[in-house]
PDB file of N, CA and C in Angstrom:
ATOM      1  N   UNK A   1     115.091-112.613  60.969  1.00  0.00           N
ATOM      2  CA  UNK A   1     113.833-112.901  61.600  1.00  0.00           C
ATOM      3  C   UNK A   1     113.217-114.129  60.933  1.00  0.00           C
ATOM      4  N   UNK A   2     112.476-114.986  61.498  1.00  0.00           N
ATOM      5  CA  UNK A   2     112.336-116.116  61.053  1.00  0.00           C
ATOM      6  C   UNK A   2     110.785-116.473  62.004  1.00  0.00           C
ATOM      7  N   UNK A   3     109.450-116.974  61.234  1.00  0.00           N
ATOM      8  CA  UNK A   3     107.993-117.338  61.175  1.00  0.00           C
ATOM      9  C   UNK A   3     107.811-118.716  60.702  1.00  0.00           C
ATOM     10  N   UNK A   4     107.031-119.440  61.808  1.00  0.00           N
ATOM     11  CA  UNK A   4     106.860-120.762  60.754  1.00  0.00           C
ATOM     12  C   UNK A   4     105.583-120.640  61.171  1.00  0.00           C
ATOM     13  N   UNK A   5     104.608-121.102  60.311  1.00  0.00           N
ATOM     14  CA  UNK A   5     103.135-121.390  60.662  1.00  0.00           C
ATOM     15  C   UNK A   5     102.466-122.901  60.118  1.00  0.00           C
ATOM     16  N   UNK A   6     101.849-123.687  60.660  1.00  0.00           N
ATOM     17  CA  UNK A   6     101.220-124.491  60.163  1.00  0.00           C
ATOM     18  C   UNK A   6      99.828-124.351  59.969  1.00  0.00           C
ATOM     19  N   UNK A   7      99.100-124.968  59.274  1.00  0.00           N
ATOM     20  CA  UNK A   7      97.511-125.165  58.895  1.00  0.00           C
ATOM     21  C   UNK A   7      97.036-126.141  58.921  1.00  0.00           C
ATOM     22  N   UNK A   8      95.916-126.370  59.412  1.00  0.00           N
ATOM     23  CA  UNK A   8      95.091-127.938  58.619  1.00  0.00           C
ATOM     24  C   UNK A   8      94.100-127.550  57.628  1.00  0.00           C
ATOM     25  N   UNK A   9      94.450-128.392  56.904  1.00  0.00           N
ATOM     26  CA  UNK A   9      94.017-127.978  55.317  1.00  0.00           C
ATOM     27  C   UNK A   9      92.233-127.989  55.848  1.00  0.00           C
ATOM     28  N   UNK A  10      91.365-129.005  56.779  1.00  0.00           N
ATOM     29  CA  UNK A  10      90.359-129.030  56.704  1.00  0.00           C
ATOM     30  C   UNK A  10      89.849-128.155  57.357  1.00  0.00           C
ATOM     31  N   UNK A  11      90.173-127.436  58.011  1.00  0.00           N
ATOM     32  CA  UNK A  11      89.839-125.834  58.651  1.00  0.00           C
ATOM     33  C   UNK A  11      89.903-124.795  57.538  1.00  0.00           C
ATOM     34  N   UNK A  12      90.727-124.487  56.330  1.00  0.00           N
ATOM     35  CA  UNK A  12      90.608-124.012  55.275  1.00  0.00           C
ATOM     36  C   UNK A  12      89.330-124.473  54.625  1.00  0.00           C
ATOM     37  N   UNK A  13      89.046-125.335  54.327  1.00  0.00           N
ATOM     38  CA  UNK A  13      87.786-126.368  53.817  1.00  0.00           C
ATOM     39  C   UNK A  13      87.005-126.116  54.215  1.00  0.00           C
ATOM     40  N   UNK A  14      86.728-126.014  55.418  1.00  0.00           N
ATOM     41  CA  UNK A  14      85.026-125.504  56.785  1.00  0.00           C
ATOM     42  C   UNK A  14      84.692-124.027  56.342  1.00  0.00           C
ATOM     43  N   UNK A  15      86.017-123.394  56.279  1.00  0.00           N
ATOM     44  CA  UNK A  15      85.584-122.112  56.345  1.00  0.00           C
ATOM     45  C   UNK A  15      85.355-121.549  55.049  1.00  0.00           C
ATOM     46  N   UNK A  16      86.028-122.452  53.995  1.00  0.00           N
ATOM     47  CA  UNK A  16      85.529-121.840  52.488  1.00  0.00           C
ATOM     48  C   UNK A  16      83.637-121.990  51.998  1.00  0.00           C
ATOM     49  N   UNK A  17      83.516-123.476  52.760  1.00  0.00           N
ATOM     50  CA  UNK A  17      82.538-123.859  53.066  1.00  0.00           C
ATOM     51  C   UNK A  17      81.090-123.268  53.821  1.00  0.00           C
ATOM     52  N   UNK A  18      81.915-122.523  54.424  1.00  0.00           N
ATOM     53  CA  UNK A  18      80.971-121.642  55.378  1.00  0.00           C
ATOM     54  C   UNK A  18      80.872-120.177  55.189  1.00  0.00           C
ATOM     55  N   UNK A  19      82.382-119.524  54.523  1.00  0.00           N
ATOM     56  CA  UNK A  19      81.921-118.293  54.202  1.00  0.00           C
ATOM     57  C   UNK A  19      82.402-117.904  52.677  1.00  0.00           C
ATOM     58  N   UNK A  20      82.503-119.203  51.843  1.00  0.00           N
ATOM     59  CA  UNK A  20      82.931-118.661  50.550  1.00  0.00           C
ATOM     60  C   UNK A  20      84.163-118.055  50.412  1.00  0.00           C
ATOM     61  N   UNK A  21      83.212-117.298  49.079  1.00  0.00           N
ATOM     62  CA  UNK A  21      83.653-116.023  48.134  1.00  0.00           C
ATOM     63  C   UNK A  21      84.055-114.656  49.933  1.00  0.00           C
ATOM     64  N   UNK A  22      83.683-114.439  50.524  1.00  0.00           N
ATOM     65  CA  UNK A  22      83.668-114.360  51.804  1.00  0.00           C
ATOM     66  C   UNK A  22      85.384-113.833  52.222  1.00  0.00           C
ATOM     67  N   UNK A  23      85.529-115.319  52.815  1.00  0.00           N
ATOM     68  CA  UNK A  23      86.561-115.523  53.356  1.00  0.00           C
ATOM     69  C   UNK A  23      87.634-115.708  52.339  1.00  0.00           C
ATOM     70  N   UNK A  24      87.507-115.807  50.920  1.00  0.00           N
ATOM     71  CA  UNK A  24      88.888-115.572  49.465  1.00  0.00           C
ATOM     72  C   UNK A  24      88.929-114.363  49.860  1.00  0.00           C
ATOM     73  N   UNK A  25      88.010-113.228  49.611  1.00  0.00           N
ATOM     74  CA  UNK A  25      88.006-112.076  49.294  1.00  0.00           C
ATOM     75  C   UNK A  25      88.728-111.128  50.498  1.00  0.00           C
ATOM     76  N   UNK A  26      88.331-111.965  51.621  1.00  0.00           N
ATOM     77  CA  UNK A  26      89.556-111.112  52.738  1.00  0.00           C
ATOM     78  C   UNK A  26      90.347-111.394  53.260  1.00  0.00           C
ATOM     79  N   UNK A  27      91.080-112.488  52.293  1.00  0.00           N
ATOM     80  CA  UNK A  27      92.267-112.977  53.058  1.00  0.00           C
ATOM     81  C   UNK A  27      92.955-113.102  51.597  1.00  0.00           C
ATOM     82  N   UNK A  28      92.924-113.471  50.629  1.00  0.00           N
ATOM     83  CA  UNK A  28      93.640-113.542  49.372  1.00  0.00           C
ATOM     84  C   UNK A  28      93.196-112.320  48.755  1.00  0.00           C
ATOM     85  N   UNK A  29      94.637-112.017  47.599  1.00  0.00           N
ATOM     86  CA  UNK A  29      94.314-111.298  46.319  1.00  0.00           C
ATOM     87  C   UNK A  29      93.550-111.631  45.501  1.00  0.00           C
ATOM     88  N   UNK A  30      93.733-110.964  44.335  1.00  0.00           N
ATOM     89  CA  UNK A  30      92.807-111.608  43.494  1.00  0.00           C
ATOM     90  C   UNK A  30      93.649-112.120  42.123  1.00  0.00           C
ATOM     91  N   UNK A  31      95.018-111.992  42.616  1.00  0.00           N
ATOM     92  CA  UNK A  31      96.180-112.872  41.447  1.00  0.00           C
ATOM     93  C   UNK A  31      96.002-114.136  42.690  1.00  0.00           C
ATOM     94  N   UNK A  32      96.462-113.926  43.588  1.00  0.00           N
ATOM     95  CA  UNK A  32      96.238-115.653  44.913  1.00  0.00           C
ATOM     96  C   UNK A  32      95.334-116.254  44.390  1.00  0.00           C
ATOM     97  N   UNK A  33      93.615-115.670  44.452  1.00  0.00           N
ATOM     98  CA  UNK A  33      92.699-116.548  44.127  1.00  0.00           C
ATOM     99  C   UNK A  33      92.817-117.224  42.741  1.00  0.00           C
ATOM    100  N   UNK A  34      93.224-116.038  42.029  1.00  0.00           N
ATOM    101  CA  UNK A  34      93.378-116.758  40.413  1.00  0.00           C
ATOM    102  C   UNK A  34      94.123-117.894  40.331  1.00  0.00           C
ATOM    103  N   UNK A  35      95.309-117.710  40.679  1.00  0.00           N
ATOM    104  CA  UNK A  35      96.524-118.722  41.046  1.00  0.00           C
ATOM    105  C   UNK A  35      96.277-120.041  41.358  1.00  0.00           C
ATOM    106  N   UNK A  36      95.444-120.165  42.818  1.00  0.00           N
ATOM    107  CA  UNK A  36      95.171-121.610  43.263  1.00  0.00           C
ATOM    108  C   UNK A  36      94.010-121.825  42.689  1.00  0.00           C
ATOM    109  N   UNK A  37      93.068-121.376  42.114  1.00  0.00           N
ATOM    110  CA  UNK A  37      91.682-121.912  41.496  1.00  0.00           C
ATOM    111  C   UNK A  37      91.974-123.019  40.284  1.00  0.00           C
ATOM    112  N   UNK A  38      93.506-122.573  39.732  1.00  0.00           N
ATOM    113  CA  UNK A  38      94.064-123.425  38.743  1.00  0.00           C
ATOM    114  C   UNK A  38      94.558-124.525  39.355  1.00  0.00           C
ATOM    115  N   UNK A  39      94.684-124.843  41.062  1.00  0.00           N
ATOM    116  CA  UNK A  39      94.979-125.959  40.852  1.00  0.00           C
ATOM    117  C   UNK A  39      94.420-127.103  41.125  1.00  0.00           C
ATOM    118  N   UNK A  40      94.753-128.396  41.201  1.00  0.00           N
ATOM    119  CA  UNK A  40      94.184-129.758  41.156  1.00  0.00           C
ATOM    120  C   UNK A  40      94.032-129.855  42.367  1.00  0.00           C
ATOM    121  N   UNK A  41      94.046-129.414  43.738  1.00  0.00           N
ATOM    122  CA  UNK A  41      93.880-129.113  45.167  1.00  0.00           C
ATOM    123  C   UNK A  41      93.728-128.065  45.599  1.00  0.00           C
ATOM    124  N   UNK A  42      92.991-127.186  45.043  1.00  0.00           N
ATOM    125  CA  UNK A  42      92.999-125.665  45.894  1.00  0.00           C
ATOM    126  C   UNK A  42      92.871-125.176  47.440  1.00  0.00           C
ATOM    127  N   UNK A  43      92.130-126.208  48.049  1.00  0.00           N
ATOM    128  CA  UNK A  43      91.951-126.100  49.294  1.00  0.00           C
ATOM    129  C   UNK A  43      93.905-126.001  50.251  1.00  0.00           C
ATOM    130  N   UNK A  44      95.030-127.436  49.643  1.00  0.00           N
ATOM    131  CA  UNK A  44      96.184-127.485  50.126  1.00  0.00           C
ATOM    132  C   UNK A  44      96.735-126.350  49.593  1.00  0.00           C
ATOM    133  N   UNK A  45      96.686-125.433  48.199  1.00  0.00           N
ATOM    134  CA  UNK A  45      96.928-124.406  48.046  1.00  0.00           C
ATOM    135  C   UNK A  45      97.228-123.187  48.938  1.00  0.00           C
ATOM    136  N   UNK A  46      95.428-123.245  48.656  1.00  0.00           N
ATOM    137  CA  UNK A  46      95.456-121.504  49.641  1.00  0.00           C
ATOM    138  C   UNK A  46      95.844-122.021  51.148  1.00  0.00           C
ATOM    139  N   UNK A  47      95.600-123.005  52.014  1.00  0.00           N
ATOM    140  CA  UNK A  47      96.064-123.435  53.248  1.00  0.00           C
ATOM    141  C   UNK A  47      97.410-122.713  52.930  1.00  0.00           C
ATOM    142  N   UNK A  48      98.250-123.337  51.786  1.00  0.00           N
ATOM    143  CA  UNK A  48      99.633-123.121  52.073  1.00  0.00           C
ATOM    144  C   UNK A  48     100.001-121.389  51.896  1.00  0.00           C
ATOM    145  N   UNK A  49      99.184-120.844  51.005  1.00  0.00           N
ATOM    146  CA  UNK A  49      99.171-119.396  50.930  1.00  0.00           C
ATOM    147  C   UNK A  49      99.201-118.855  52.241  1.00  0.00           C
ATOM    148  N   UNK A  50      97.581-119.457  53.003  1.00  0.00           N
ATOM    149  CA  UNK A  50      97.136-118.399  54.212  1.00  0.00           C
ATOM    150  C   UNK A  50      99.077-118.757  55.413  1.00  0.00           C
ATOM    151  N   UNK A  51      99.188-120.069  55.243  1.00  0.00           N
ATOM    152  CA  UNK A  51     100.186-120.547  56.312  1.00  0.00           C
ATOM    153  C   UNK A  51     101.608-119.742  56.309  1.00  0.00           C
ATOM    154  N   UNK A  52     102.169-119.371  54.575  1.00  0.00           N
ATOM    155  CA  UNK A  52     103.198-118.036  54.547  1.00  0.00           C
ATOM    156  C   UNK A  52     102.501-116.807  54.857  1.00  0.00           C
ATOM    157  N   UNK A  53     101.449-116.415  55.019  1.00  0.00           N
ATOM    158  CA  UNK A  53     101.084-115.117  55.466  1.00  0.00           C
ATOM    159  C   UNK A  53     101.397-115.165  56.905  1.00  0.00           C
ATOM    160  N   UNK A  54     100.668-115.877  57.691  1.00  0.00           N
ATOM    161  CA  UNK A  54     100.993-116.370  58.921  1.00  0.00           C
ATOM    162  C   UNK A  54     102.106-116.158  59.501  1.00  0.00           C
ATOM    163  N   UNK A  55     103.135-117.137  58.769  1.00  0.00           N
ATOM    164  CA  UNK A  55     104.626-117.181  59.159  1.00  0.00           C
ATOM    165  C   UNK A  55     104.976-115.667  58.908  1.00  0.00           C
ATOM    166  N   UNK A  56     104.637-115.274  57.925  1.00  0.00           N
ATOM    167  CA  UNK A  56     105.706-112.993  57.431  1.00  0.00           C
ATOM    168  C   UNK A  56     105.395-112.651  58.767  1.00  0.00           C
ATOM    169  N   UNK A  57     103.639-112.612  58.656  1.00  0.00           N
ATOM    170  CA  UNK A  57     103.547-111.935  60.297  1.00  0.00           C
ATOM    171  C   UNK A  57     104.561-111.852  61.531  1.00  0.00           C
ATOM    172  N   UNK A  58     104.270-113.395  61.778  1.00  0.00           N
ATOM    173  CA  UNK A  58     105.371-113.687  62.888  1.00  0.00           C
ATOM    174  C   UNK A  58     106.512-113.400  62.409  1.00  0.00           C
ATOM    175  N   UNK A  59     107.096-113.722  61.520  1.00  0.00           N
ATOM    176  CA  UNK A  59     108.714-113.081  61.035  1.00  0.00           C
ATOM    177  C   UNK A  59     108.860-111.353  61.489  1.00  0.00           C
ATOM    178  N   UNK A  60     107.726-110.965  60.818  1.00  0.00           N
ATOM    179  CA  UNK A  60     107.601-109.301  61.204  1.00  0.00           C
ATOM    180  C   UNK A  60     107.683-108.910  62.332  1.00  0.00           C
ATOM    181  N   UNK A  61     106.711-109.745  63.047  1.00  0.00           N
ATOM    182  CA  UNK A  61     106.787-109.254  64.782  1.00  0.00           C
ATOM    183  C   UNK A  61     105.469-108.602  64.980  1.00  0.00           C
ATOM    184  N   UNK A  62     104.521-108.467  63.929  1.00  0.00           N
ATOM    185  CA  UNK A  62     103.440-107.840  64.249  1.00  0.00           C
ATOM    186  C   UNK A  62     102.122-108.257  63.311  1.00  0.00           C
ATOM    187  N   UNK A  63     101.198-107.881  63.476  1.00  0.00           N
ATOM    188  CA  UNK A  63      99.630-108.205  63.302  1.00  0.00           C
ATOM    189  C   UNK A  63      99.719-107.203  61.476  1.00  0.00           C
ATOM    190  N   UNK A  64      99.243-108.215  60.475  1.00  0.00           N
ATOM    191  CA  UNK A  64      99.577-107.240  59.376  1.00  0.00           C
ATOM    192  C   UNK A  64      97.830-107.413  58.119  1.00  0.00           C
ATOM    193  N   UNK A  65      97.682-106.873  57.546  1.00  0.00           N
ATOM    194  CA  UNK A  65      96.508-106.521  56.736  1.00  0.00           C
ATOM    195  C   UNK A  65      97.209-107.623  55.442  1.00  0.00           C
ATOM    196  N   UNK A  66      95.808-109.100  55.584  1.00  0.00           N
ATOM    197  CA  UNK A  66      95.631-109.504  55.300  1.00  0.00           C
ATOM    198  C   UNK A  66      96.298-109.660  53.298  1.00  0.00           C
ATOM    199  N   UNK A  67      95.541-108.664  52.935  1.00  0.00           N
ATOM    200  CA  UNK A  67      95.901-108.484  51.554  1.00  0.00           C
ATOM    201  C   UNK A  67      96.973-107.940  51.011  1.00  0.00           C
ATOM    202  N   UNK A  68      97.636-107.122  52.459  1.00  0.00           N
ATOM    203  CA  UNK A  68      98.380-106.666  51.591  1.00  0.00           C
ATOM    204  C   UNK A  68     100.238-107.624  51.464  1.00  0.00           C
ATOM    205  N   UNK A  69      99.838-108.485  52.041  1.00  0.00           N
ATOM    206  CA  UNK A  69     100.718-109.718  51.469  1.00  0.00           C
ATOM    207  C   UNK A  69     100.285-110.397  50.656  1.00  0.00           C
ATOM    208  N   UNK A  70     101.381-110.412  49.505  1.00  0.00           N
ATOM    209  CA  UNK A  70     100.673-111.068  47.918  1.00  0.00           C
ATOM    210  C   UNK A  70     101.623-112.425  48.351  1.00  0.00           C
ATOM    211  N   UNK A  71     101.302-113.500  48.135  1.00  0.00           N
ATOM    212  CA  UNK A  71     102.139-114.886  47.493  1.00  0.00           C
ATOM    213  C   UNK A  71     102.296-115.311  46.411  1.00  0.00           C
ATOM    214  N   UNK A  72     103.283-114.870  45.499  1.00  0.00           N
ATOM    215  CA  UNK A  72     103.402-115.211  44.101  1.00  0.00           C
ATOM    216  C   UNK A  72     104.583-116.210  43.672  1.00  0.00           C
ATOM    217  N   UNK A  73     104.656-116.373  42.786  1.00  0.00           N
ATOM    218  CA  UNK A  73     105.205-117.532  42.077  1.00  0.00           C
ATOM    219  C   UNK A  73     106.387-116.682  41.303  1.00  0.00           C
ATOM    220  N   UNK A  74     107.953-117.035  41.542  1.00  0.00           N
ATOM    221  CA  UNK A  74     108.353-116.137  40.899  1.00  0.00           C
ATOM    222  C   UNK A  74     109.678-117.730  40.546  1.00  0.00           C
ATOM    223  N   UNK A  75     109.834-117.638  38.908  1.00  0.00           N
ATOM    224  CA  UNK A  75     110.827-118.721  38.254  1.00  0.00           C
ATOM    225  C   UNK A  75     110.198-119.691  39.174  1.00  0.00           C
ATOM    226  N   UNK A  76     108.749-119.956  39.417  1.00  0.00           N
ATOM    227  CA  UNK A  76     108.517-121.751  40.620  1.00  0.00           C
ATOM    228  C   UNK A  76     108.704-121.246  41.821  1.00  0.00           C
ATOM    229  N   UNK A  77     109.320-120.539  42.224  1.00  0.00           N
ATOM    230  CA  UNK A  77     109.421-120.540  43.761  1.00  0.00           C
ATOM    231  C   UNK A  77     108.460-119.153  44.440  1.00  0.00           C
ATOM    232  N   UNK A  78     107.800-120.085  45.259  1.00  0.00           N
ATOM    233  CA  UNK A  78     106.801-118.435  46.175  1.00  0.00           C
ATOM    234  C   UNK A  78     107.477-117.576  46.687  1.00  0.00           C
ATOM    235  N   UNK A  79     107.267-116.145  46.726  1.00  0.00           N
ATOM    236  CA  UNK A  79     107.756-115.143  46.979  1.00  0.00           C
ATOM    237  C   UNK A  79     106.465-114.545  47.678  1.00  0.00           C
ATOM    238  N   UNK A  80     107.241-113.803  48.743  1.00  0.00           N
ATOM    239  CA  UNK A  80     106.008-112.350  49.311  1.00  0.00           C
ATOM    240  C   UNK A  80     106.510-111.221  49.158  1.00  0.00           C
ATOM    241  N   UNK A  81     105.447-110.439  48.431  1.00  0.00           N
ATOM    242  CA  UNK A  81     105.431-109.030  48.076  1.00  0.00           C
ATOM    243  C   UNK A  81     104.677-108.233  48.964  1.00  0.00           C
ATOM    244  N   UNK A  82     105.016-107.441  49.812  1.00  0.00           N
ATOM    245  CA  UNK A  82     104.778-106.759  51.022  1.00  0.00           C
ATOM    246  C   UNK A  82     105.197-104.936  50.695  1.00  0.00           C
ATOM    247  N   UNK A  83     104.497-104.385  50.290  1.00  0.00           N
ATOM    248  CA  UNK A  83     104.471-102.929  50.312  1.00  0.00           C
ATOM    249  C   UNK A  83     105.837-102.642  49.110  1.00  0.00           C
ATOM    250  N   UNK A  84     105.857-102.946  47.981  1.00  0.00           N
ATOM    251  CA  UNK A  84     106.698-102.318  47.138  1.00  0.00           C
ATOM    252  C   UNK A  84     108.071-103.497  46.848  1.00  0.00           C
ATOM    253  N   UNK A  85     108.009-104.172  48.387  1.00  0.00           N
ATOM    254  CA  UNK A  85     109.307-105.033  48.801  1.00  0.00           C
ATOM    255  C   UNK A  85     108.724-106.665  48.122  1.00  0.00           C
ATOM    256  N   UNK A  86     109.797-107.469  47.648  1.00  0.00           N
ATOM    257  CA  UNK A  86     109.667-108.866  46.857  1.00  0.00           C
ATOM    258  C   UNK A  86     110.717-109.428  47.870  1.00  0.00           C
ATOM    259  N   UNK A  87     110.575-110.151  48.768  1.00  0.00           N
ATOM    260  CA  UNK A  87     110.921-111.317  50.055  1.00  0.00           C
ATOM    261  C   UNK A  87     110.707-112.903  49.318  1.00  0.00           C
ATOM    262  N   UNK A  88     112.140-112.821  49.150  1.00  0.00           N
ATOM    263  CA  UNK A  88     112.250-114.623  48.732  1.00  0.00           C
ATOM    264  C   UNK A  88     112.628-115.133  49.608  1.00  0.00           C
ATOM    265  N   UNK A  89     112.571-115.083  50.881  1.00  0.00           N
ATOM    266  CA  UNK A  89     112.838-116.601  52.112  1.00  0.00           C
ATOM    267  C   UNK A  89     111.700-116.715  52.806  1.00  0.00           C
ATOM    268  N   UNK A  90     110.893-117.564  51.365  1.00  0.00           N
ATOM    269  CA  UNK A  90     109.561-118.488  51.860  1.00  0.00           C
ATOM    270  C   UNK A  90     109.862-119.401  51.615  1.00  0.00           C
ATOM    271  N   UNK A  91     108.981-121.098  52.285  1.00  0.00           N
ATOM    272  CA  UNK A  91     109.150-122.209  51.890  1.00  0.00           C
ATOM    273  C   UNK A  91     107.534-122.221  52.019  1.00  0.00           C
ATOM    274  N   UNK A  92     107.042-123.144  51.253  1.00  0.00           N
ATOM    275  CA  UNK A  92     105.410-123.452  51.314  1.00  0.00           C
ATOM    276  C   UNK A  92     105.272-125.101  51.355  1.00  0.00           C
ATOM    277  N   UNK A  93     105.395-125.837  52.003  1.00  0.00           N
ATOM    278  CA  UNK A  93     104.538-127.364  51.772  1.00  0.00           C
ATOM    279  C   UNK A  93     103.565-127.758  52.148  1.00  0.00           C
ATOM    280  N   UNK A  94     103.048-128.550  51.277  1.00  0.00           N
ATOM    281  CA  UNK A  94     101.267-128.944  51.757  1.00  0.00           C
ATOM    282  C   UNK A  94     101.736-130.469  51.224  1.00  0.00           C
ATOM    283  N   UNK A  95     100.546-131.619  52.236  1.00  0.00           N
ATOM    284  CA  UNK A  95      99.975-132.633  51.638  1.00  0.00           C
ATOM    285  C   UNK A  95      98.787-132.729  51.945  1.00  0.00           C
ATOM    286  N   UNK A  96      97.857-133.510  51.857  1.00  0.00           N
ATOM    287  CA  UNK A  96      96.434-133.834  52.570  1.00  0.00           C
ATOM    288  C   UNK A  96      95.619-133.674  53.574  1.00  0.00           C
ATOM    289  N   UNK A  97      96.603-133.176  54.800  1.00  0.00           N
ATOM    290  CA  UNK A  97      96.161-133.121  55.559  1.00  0.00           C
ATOM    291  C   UNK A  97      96.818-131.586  56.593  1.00  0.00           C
ATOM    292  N   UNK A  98      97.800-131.146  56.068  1.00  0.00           N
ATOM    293  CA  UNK A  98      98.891-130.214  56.430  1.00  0.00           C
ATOM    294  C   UNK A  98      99.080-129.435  55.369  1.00  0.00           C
ATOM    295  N   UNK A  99      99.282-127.995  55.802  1.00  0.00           N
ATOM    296  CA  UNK A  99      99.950-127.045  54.979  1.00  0.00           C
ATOM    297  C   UNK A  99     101.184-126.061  56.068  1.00  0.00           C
ATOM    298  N   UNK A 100     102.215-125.949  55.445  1.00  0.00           N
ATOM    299  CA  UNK A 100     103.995-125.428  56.235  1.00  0.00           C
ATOM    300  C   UNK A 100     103.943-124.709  55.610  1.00  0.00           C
ATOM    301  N   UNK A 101     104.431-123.288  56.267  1.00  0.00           N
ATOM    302  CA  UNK A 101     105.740-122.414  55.909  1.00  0.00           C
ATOM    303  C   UNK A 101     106.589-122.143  56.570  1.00  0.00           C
ATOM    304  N   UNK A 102     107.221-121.374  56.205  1.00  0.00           N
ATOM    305  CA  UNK A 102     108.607-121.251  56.863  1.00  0.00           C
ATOM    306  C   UNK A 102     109.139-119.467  56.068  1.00  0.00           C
ATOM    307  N   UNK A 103     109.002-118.964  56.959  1.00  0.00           N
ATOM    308  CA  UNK A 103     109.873-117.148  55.791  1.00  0.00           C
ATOM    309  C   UNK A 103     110.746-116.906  56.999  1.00  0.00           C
ATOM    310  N   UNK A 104     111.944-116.347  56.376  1.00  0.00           N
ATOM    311  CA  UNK A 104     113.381-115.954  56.830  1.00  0.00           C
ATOM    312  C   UNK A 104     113.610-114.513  55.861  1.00  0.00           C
ATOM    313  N   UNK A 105     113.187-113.476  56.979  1.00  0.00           N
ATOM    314  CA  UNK A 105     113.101-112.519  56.521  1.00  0.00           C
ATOM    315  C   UNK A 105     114.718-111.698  56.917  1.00  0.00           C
ATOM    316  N   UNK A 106     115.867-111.450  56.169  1.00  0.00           N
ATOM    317  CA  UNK A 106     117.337-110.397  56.211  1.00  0.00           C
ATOM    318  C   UNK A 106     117.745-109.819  55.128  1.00  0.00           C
ATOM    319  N   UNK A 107     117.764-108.722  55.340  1.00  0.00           N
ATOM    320  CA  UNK A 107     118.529-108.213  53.976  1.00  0.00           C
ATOM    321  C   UNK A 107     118.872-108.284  52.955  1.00  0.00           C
ATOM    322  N   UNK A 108     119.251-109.957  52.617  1.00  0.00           N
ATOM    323  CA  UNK A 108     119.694-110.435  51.567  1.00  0.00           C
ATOM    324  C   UNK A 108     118.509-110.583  50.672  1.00  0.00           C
ATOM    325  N   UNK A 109     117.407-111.207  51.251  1.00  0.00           N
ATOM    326  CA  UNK A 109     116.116-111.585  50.803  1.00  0.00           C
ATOM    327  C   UNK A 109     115.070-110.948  50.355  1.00  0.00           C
ATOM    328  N   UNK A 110     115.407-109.540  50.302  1.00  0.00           N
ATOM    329  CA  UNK A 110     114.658-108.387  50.193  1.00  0.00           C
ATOM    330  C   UNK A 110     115.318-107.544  48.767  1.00  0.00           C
ATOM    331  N   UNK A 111     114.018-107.512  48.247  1.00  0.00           N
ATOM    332  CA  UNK A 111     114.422-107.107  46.870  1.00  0.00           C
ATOM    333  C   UNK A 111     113.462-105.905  46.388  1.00  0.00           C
ATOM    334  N   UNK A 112     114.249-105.174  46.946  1.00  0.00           N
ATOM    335  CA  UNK A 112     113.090-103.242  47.302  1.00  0.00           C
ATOM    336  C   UNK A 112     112.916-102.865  45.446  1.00  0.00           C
ATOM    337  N   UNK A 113     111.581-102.732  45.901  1.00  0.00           N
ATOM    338  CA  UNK A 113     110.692-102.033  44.505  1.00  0.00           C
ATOM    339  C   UNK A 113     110.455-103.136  43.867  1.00  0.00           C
ATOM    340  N   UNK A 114     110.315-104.244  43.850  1.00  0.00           N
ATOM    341  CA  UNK A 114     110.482-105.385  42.712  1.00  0.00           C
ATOM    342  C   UNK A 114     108.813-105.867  42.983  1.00  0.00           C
ATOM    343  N   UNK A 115     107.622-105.139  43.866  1.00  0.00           N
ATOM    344  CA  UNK A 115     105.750-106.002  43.877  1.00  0.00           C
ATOM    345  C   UNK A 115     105.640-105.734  43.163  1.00  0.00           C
TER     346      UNK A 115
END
């Protein structure tokens, strides 16, 4: 199964803008928020966070609760942790104006008990 989602980073921006602490709190964790607050662009960050949530969805085939997809960093590379399960076929890119993912969700990629 395979999700790609894109973002514009300045729609992330409006809405942090408009609903904060808000809109972190129901759409990121609170290791996510920690995560991108460290970085030197947080806005292309979480874009790229919210954009692999996006893509699992569609990979999944269905409408899924916000939080309970984590995006973590595992040896550098993002991973989604989804109910117990650790899913390494994410890709995340952002520049300035764009944030990509891409998750390829099979068997291989699924690494049960490992959130």
């Amino acid at each position: 199964m395979v999700g790609i989602d894109i973002v514009d980073i300045a729609r992330i921006k409006n809405v942090m803008e408009r609903y904060g602490e808000r809109f972190l709190n129901k759409v990121f964790t609170d290791e996510e928020i920690r995560y991108t607050q460290g970085k030197r662009r947080v806005q292309e960050s979480l874009a790229g966070r919210f954009a692999a949530k996006e893509a699992f969805m569609k990979a999944m085939g269905r409408r899924l609760s916000w939080k309970e997809i984590e995006i973590s960093q595992v040896d550098g590379r993002p991973h989604i942790c989804y109910k117990e399960t650790l899913y390494n076929g994410v890709s995340i890119s952002h520049e300035r104006t764009y944030a990509v993912s891409v998750v390829v969700i099979d068997e291989r990629g699924r690494i049960e008990g490992k959130g």
